[in-house]
N, C-alpha and C. Protein backbone atom coordinates (compact mmCIF):
# COMPACT_ATOMS: atom_id res chain seq x y z
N UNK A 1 -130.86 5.19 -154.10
CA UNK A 1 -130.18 6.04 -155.02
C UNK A 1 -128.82 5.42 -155.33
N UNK A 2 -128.62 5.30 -156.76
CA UNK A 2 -127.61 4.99 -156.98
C UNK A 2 -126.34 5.77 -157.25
N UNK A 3 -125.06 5.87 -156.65
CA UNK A 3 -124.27 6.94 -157.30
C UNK A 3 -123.36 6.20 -158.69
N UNK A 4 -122.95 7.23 -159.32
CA UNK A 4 -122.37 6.78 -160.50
C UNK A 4 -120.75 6.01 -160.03
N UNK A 5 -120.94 5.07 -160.90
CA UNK A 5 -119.36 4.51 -160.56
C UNK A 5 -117.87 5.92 -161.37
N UNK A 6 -117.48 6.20 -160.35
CA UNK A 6 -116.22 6.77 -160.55
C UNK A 6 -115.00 6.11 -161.35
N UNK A 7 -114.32 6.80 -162.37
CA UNK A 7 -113.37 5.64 -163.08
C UNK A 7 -112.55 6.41 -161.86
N UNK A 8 -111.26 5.30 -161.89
CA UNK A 8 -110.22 5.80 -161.20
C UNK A 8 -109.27 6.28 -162.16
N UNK A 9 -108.36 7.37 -162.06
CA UNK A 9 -107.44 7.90 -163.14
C UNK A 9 -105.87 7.80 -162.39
N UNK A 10 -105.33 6.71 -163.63
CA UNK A 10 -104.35 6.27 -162.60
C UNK A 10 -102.91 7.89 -162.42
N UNK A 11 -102.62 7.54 -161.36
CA UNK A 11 -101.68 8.49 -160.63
C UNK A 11 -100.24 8.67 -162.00
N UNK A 12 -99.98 10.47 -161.72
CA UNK A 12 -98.90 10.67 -162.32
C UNK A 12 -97.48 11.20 -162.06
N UNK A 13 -96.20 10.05 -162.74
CA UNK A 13 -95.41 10.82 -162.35
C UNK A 13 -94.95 12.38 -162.88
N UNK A 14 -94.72 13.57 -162.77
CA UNK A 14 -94.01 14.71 -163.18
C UNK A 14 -92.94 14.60 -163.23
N UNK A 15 -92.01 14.32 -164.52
CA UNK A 15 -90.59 13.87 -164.57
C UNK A 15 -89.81 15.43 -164.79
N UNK A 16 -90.58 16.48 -165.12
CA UNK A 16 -89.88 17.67 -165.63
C UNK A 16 -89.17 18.63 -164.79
N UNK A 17 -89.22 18.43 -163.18
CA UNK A 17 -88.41 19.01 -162.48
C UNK A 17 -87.18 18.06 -162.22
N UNK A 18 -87.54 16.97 -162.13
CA UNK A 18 -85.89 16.14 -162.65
C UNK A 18 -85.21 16.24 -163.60
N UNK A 19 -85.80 16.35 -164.67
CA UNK A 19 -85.18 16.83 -166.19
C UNK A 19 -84.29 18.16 -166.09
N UNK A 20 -85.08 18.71 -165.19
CA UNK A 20 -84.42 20.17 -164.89
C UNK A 20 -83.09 20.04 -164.37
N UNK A 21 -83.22 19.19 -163.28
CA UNK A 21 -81.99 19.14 -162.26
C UNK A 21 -80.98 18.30 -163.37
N UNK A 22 -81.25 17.62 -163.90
CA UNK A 22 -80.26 16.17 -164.49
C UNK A 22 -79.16 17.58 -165.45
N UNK A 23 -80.05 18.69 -166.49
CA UNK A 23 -79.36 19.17 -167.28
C UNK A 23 -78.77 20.61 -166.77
N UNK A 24 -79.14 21.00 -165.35
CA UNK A 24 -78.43 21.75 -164.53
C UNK A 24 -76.96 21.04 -164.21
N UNK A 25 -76.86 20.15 -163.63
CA UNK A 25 -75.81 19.08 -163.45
C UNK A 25 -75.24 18.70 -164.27
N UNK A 26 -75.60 18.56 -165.33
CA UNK A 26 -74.81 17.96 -166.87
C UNK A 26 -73.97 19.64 -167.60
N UNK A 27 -74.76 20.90 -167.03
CA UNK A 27 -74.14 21.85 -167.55
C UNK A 27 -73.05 21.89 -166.33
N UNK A 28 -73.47 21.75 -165.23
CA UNK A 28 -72.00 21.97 -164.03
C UNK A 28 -70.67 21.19 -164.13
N UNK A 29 -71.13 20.02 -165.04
CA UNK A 29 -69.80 19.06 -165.14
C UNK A 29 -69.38 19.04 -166.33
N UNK A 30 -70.10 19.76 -167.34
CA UNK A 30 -69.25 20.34 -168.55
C UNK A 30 -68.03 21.68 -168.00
N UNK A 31 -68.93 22.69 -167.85
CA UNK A 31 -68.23 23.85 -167.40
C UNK A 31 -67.02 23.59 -166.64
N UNK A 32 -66.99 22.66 -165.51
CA UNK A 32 -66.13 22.49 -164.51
C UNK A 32 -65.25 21.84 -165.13
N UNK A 33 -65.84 20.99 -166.46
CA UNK A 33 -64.50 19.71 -166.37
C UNK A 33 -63.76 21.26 -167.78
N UNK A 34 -64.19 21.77 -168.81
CA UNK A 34 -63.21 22.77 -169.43
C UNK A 34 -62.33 23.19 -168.71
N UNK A 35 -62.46 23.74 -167.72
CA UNK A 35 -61.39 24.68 -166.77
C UNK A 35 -60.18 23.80 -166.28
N UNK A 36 -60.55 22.61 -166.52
CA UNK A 36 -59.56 21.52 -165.72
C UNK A 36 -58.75 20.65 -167.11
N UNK A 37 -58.81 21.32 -168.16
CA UNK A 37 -58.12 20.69 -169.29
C UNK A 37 -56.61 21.42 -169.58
N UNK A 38 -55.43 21.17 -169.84
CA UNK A 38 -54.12 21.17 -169.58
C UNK A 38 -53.69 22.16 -171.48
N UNK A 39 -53.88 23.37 -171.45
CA UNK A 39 -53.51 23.68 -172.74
C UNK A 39 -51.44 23.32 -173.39
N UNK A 40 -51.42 23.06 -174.01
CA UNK A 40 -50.23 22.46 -174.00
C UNK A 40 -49.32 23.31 -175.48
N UNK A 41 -50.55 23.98 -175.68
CA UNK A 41 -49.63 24.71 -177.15
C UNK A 41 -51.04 24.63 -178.42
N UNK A 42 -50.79 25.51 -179.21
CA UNK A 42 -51.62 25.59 -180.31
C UNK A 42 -52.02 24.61 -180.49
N UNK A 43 -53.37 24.41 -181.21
CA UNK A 43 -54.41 22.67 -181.93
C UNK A 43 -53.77 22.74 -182.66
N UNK A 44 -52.61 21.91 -182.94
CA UNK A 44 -52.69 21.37 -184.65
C UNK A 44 -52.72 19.78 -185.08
N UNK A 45 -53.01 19.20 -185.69
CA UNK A 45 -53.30 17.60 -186.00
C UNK A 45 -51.69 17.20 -185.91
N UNK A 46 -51.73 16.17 -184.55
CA UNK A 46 -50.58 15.87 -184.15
C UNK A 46 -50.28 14.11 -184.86
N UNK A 47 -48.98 13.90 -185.40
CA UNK A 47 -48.91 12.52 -186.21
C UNK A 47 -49.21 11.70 -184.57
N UNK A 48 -49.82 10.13 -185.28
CA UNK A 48 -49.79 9.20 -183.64
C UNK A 48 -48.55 8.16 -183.93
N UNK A 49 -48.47 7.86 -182.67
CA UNK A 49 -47.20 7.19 -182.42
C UNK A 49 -47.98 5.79 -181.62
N UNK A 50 -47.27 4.54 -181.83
CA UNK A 50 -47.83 3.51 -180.39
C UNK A 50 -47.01 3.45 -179.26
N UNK A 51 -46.43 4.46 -179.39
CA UNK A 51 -45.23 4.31 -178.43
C UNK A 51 -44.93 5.64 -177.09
N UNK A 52 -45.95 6.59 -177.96
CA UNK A 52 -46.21 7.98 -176.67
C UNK A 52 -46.22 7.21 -175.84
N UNK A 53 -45.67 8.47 -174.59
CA UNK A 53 -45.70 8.58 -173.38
C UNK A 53 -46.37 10.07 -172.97
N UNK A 54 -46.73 10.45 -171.85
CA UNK A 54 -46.78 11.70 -171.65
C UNK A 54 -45.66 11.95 -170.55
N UNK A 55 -45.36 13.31 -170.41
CA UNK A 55 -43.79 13.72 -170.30
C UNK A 55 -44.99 14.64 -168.84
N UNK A 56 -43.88 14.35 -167.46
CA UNK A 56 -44.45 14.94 -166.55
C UNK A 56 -43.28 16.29 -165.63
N UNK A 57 -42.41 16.66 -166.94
CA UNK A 57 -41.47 17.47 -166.43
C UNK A 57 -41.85 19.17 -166.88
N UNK A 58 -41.38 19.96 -166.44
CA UNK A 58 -41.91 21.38 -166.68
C UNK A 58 -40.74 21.41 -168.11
N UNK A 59 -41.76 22.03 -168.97
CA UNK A 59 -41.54 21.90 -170.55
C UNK A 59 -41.95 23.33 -170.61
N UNK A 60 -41.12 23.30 -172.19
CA UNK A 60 -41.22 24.78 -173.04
C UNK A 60 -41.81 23.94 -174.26
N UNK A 61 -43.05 24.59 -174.93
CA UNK A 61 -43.89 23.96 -176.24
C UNK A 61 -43.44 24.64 -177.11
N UNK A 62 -42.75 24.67 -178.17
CA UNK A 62 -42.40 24.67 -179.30
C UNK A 62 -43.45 24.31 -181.09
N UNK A 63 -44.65 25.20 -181.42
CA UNK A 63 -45.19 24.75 -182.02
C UNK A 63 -45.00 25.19 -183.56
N UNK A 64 -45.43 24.15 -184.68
CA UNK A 64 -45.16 24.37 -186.20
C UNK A 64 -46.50 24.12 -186.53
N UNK A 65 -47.07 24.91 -186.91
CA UNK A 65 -48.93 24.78 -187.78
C UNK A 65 -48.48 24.44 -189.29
N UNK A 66 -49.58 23.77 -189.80
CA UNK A 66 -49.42 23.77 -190.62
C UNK A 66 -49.31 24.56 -191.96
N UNK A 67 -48.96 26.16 -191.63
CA UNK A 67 -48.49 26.67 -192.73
C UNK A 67 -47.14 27.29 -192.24
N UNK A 68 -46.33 26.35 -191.94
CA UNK A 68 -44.86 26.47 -191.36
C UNK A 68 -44.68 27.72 -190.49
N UNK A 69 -45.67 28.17 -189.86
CA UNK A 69 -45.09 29.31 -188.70
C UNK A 69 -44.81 28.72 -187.27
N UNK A 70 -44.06 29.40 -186.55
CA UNK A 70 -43.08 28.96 -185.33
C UNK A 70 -43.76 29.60 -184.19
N UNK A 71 -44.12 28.42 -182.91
CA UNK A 71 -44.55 29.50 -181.76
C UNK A 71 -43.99 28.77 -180.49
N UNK A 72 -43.43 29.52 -179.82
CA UNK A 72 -42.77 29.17 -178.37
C UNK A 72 -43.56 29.70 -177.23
N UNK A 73 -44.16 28.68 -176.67
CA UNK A 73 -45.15 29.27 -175.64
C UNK A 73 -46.50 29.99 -176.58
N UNK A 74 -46.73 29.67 -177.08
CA UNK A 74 -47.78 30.58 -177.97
C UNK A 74 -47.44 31.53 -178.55
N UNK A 75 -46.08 32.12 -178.54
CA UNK A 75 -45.67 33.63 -178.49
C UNK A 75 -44.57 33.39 -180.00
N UNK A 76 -45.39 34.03 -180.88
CA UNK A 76 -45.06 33.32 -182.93
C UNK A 76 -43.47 34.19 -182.63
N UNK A 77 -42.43 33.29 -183.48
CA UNK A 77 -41.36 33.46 -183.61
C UNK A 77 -40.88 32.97 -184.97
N UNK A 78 -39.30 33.26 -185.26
CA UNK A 78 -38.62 33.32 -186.26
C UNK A 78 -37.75 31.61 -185.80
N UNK A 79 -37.02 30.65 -186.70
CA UNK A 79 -36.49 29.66 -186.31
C UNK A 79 -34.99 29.87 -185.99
N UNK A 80 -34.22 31.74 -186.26
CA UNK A 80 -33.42 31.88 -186.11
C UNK A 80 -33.43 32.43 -184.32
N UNK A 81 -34.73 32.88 -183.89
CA UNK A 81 -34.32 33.33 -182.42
C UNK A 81 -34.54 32.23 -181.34
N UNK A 82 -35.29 31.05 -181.85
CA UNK A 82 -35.44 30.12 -180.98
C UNK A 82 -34.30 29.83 -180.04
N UNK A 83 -32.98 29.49 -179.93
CA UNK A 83 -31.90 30.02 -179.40
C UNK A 83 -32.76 30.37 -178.52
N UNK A 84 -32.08 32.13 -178.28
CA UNK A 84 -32.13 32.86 -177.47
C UNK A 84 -33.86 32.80 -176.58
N UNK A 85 -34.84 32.07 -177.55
CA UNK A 85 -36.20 32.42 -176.92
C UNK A 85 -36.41 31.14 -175.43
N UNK A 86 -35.92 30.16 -175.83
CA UNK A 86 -35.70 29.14 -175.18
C UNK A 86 -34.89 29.42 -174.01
N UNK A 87 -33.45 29.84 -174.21
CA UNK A 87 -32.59 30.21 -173.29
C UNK A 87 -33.20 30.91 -172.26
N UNK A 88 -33.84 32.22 -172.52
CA UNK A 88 -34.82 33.31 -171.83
C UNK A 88 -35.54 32.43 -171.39
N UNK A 89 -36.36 31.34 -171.28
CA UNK A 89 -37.38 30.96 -170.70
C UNK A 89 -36.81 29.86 -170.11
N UNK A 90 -35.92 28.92 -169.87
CA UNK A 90 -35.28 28.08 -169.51
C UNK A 90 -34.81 28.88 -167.78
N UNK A 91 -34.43 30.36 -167.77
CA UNK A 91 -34.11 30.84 -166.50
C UNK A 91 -32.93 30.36 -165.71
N UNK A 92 -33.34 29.75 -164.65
CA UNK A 92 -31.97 29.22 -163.80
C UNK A 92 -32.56 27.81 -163.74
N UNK A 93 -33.04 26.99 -164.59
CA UNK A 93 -33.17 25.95 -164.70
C UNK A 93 -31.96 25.06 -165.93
N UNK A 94 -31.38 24.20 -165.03
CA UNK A 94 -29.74 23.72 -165.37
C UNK A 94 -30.57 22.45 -167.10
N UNK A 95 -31.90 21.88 -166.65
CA UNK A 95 -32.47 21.28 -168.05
C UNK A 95 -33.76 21.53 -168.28
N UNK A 96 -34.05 21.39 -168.99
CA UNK A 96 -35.60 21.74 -169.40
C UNK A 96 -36.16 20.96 -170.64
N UNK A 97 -37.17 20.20 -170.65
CA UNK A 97 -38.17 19.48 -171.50
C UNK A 97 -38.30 20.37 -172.62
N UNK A 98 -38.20 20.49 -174.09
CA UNK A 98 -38.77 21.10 -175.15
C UNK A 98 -39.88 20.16 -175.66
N UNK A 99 -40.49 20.58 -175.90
CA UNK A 99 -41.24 19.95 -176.70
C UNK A 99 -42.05 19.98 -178.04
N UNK A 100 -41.75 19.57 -178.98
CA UNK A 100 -41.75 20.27 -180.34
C UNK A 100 -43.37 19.65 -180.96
N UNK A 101 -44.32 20.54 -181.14
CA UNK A 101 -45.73 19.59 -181.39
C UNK A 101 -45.53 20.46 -183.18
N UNK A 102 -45.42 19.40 -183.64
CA UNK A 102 -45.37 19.83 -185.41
C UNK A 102 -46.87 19.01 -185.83
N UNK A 103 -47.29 20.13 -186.63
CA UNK A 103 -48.57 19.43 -187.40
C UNK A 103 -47.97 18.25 -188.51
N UNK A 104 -48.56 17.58 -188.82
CA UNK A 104 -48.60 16.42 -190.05
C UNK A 104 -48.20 17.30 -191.14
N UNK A 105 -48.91 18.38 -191.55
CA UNK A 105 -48.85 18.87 -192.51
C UNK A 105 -47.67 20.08 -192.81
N UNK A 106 -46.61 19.98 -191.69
CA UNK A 106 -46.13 21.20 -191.59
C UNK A 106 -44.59 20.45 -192.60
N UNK A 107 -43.88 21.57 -193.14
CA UNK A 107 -43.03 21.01 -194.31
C UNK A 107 -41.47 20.32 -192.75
N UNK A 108 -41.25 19.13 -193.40
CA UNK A 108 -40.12 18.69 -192.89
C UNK A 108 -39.23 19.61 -192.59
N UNK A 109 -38.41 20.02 -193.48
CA UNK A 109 -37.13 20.94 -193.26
C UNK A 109 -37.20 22.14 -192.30
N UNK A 110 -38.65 22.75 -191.71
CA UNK A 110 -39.19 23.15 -191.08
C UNK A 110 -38.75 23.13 -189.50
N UNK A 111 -39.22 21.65 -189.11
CA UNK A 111 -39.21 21.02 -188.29
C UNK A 111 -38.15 20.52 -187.86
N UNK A 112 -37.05 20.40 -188.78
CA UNK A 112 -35.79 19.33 -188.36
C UNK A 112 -34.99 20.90 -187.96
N UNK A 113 -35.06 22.29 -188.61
CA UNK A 113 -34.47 23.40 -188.44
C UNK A 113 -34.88 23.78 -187.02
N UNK A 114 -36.09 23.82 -186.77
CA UNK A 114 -36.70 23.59 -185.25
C UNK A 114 -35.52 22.76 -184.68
N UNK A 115 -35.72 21.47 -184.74
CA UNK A 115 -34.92 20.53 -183.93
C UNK A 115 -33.38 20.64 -183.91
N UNK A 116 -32.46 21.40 -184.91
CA UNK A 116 -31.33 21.46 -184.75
C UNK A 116 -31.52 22.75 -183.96
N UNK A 117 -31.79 23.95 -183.93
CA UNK A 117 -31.78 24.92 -182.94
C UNK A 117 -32.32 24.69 -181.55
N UNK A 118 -32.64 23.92 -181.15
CA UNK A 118 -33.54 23.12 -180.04
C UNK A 118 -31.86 22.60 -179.07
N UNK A 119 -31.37 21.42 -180.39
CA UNK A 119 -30.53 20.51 -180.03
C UNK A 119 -28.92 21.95 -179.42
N UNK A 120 -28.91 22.77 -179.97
CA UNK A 120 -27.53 24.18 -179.70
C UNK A 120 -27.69 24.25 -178.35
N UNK A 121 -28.77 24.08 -177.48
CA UNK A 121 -29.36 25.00 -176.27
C UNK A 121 -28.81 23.87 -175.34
N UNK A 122 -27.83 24.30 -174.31
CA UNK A 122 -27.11 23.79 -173.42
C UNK A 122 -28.31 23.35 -172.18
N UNK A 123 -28.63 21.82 -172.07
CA UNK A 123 -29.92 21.70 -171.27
C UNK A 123 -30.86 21.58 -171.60
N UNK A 124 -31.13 21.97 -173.39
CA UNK A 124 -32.18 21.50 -173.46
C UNK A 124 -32.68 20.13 -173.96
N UNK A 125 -33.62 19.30 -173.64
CA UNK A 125 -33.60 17.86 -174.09
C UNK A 125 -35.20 18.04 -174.95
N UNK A 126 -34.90 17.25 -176.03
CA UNK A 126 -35.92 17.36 -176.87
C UNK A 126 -36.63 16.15 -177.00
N UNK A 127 -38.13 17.00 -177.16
CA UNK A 127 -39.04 15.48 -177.41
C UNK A 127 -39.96 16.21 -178.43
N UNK A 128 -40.69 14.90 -178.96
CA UNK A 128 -41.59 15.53 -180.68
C UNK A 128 -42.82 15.15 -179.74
N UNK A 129 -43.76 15.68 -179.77
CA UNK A 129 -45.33 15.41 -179.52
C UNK A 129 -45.75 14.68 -180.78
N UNK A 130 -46.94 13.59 -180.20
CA UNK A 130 -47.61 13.00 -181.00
C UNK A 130 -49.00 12.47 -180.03
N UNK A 131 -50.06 11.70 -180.78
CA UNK A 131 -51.26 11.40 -180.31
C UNK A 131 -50.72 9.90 -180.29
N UNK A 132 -51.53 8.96 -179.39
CA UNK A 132 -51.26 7.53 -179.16
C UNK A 132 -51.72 6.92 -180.16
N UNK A 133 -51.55 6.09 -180.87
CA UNK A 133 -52.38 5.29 -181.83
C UNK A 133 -53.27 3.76 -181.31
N UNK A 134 -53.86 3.57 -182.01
CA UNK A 134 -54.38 2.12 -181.30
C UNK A 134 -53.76 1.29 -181.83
């Protein structure tokens, strides 16, 4: 008696419980790495410079969007109270970092009115935000 020849059926891998794990893990190091990003003041399209630095001193953000409104700490203001808004948040600290992030698009005279009320504040030292250029 003859038996029938058997094909052999070659062996398989199951890649779909790895697939599983790879995009479990790819969602854990998205999620984790958001929480660990440094908010620094409103998005607005910052001009680049080749010459940034990043500034590692405790700062007050000073921001101008581009339809010329004013925000200190996030918190929208007038360019006449900056003064006093700065002072208030400055505390018993003898200097303090400003830091002025103006959009591209925001009107000059804007910005330089920013920067002379910036410059009144006893202690405060001013710097303009920008993106690095290549």
């Amino acid at each position: 008696m003859r038996l029938p020849d058997e094909i052999d059926t070659p062996g398989e891998i199951n890649i779909l419980p790895m697939i599983d794990i790879i995009f479990s893990i790819l969602a854990f190091v998205i999620i984790s790495t958001l929480s660990l990003t440094r908010s620094e003041g409103l998005p607005v399209d910052l001009p680049s410079a080749k010459t940034s630095e990043p500034q590692e001193v405790k700062q007050i953000n000073i921001t101008v969007d581009s339809d010329g409104d004013i925000f200190v700490d996030r918190q929208p203001t007038e360019v006449d109270n900056l003064k006093t808004s700065i002072t208030n948040l400055m505390g018993e600290e003898e200097q303090i970092l400003v830091v002025i992030n103006g959009d591209k698009k925001a009107e000059h005279a804007i910005v330089v009115g920013v920067m002379d009320q910036v410059r009144q504040v006893p202690g405060a030292k001013l710097a303009i935000a920008s993106t690095k250029s290549d």
